[in-house]
N, C-alpha and C. Protein backbone atom coordinates (compact mmCIF):
# COMPACT_ATOMS: atom_id res chain seq x y z
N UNK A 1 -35.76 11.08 -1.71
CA UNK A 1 -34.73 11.53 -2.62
C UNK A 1 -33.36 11.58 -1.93
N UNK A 2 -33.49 11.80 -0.85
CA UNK A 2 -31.99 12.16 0.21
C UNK A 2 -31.12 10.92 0.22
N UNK A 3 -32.44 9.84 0.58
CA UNK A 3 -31.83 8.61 1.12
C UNK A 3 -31.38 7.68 -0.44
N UNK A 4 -31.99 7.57 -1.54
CA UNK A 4 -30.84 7.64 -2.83
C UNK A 4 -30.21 8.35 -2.92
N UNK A 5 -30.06 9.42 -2.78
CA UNK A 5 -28.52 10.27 -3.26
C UNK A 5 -27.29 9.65 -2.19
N UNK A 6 -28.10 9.65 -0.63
CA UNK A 6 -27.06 8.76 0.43
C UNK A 6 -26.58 7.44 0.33
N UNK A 7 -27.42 6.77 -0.26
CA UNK A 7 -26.68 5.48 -0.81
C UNK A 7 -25.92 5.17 -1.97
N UNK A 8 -26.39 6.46 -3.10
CA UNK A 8 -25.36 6.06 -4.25
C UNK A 8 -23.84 6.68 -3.75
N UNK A 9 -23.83 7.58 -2.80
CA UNK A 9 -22.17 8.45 -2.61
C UNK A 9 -22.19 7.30 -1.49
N UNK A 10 -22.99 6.52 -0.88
CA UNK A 10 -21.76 5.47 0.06
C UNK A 10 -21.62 4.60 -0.69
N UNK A 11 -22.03 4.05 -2.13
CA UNK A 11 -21.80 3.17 -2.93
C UNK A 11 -20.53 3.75 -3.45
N UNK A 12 -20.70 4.73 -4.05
CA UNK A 12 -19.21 5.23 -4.63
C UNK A 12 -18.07 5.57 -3.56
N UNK A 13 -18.40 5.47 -2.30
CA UNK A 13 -17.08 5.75 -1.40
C UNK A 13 -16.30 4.55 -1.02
N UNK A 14 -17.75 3.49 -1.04
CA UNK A 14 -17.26 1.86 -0.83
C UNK A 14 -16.34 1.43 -1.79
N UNK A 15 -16.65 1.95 -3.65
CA UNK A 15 -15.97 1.39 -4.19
C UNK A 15 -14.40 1.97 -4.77
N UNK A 16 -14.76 3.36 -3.78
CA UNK A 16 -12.82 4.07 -3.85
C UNK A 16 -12.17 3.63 -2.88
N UNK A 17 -12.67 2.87 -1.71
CA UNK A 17 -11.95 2.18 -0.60
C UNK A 17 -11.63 0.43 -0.97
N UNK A 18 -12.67 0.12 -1.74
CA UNK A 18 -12.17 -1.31 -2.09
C UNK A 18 -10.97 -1.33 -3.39
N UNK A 19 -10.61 -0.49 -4.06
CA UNK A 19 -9.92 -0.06 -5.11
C UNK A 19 -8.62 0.31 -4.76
N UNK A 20 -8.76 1.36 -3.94
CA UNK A 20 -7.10 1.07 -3.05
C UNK A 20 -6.49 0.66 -2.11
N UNK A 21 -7.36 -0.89 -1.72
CA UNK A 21 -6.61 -1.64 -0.83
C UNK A 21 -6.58 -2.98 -1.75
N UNK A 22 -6.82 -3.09 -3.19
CA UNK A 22 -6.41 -3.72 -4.06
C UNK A 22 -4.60 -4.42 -4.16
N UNK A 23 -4.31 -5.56 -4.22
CA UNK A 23 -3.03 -6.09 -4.00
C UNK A 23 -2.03 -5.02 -5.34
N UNK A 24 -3.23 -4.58 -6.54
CA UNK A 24 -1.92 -3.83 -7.33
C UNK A 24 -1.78 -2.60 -6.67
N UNK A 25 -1.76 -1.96 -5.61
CA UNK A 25 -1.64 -0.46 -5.00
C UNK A 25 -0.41 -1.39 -4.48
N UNK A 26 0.11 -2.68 -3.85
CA UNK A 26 0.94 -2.74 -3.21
C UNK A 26 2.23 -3.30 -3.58
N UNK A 27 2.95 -2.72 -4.64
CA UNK A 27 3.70 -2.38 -5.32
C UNK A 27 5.04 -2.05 -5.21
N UNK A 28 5.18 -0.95 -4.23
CA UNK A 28 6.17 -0.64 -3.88
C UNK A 28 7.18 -1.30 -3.68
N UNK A 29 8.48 -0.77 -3.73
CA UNK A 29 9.56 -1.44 -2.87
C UNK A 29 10.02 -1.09 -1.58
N UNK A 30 8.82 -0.37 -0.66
CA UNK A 30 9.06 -0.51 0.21
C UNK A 30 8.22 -0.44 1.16
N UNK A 31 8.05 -0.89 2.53
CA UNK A 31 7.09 -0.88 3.09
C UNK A 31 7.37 -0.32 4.67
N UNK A 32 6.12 0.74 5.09
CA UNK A 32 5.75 0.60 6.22
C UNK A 32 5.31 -0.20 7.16
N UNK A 33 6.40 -0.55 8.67
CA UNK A 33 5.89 -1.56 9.23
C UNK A 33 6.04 -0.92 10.59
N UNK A 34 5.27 -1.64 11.07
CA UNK A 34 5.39 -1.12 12.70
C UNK A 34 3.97 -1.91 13.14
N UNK A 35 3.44 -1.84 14.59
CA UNK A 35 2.23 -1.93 15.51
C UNK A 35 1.14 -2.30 14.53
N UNK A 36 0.97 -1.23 14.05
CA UNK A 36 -0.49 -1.00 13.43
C UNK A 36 -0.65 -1.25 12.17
N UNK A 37 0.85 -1.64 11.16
CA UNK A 37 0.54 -2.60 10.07
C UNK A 37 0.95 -3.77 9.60
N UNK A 38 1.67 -4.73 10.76
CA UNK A 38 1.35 -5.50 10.86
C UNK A 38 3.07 -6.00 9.78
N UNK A 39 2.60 -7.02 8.91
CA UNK A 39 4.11 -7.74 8.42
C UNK A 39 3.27 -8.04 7.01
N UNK A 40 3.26 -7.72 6.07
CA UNK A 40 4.78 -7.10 5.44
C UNK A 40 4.47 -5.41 5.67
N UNK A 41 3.36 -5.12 5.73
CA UNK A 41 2.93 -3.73 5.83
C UNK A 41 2.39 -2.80 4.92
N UNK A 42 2.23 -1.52 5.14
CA UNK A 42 1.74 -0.52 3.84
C UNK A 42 2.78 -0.26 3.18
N UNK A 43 2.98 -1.34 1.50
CA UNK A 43 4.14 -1.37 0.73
C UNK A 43 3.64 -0.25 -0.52
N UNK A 44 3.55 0.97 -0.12
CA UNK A 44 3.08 1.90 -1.59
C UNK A 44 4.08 2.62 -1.46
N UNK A 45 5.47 2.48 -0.91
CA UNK A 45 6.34 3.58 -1.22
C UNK A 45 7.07 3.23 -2.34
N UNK A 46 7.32 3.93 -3.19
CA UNK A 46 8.48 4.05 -4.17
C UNK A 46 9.87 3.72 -3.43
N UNK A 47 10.15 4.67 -3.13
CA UNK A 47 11.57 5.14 -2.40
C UNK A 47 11.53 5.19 -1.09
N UNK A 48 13.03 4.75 0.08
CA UNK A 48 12.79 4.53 1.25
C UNK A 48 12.81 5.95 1.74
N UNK A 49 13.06 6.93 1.34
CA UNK A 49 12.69 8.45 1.74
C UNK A 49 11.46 8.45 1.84
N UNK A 50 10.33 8.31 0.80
CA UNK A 50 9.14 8.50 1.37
C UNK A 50 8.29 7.56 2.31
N UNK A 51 9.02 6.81 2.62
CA UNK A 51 8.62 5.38 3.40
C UNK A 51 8.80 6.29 4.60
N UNK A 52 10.55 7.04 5.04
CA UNK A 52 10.80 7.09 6.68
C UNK A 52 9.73 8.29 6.37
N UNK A 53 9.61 9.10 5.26
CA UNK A 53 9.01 10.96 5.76
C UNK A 53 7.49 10.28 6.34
N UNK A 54 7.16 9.12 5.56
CA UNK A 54 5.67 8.83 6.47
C UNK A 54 5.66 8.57 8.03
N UNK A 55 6.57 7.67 8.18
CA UNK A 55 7.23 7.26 9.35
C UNK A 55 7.54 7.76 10.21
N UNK A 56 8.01 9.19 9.79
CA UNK A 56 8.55 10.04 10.83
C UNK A 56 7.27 10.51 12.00
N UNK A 57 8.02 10.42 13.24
CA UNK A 57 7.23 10.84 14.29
C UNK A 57 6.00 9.78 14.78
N UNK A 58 6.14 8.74 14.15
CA UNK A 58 5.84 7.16 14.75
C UNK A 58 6.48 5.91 15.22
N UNK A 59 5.69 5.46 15.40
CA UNK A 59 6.95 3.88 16.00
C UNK A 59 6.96 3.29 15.06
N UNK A 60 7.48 3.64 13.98
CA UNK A 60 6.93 2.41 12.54
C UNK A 60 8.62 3.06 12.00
N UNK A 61 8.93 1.69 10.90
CA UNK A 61 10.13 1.69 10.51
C UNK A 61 9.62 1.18 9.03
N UNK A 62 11.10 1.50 8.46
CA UNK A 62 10.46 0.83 6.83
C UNK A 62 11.77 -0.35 6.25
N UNK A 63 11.20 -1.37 5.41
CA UNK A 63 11.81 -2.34 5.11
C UNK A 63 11.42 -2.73 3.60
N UNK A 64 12.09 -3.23 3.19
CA UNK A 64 12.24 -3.63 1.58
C UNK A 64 10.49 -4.68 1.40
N UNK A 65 9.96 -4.33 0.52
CA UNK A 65 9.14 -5.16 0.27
C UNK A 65 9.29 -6.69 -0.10
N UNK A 66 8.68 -7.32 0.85
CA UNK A 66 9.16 -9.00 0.31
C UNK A 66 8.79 -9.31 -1.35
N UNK A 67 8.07 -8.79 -1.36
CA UNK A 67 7.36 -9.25 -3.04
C UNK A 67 8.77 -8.59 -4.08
N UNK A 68 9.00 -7.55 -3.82
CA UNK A 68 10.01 -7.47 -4.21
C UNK A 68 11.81 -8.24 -4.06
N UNK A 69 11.89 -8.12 -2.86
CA UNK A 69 12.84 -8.43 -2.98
C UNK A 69 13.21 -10.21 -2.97
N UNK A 70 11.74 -11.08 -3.01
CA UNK A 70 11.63 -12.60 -3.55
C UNK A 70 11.76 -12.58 -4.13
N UNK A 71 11.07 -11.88 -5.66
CA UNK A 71 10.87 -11.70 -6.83
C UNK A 71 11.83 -12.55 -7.85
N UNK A 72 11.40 -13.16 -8.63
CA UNK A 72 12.28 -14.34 -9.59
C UNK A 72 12.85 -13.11 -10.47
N UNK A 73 14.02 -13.13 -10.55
CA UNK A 73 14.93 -12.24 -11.71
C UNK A 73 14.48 -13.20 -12.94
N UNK A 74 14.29 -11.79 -13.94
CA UNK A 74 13.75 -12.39 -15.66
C UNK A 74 14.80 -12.79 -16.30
N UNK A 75 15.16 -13.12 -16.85
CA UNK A 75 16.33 -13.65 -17.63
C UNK A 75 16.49 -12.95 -19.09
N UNK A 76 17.19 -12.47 -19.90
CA UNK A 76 17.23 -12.04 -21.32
C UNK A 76 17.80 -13.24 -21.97
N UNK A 77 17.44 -13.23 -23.09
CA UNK A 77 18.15 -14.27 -23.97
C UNK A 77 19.61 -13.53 -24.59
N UNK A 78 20.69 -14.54 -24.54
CA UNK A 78 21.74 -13.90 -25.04
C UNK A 78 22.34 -14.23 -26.24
């Protein structure tokens, strides 16, 4: 009985870890970069305030998300 109950909660932990490293979590316009994440980085910040408050007290810096700031401008019809 132990060892089903232990595999259905690592089934359900597997599938809250594959869920938020999903490309729509990475969103943001801005991203954590430094050492340990690499280029473009952990892009879930909204705002570059909460980008540096993560930042703070690491070697990591924050930068505009490329996805964003490539991004094709939409056009309106006029």
């Amino acid at each position: 009985m132990h060892r089903i109950l232990f595999a259905g909660m690592s089934a359900v932990a597997l599938l809250v870890v594959a869920a938020s490293l999903s490309p729509a979590s990475a969103a943001g316009r801005y991203c954590l970069q430094g050492r340990h994440w690499g280029h473009p980085g952990n892009c879930q910040f909204a705002t570059y305030s909460q980008c540096m408050a993560s930042a703070s007290g690491t070697n990591a810096t924050c930068g505009i998300n490329p996805r964003y700031a490539f991004a094709r401008q939409r056009r309106g019809y006029r």
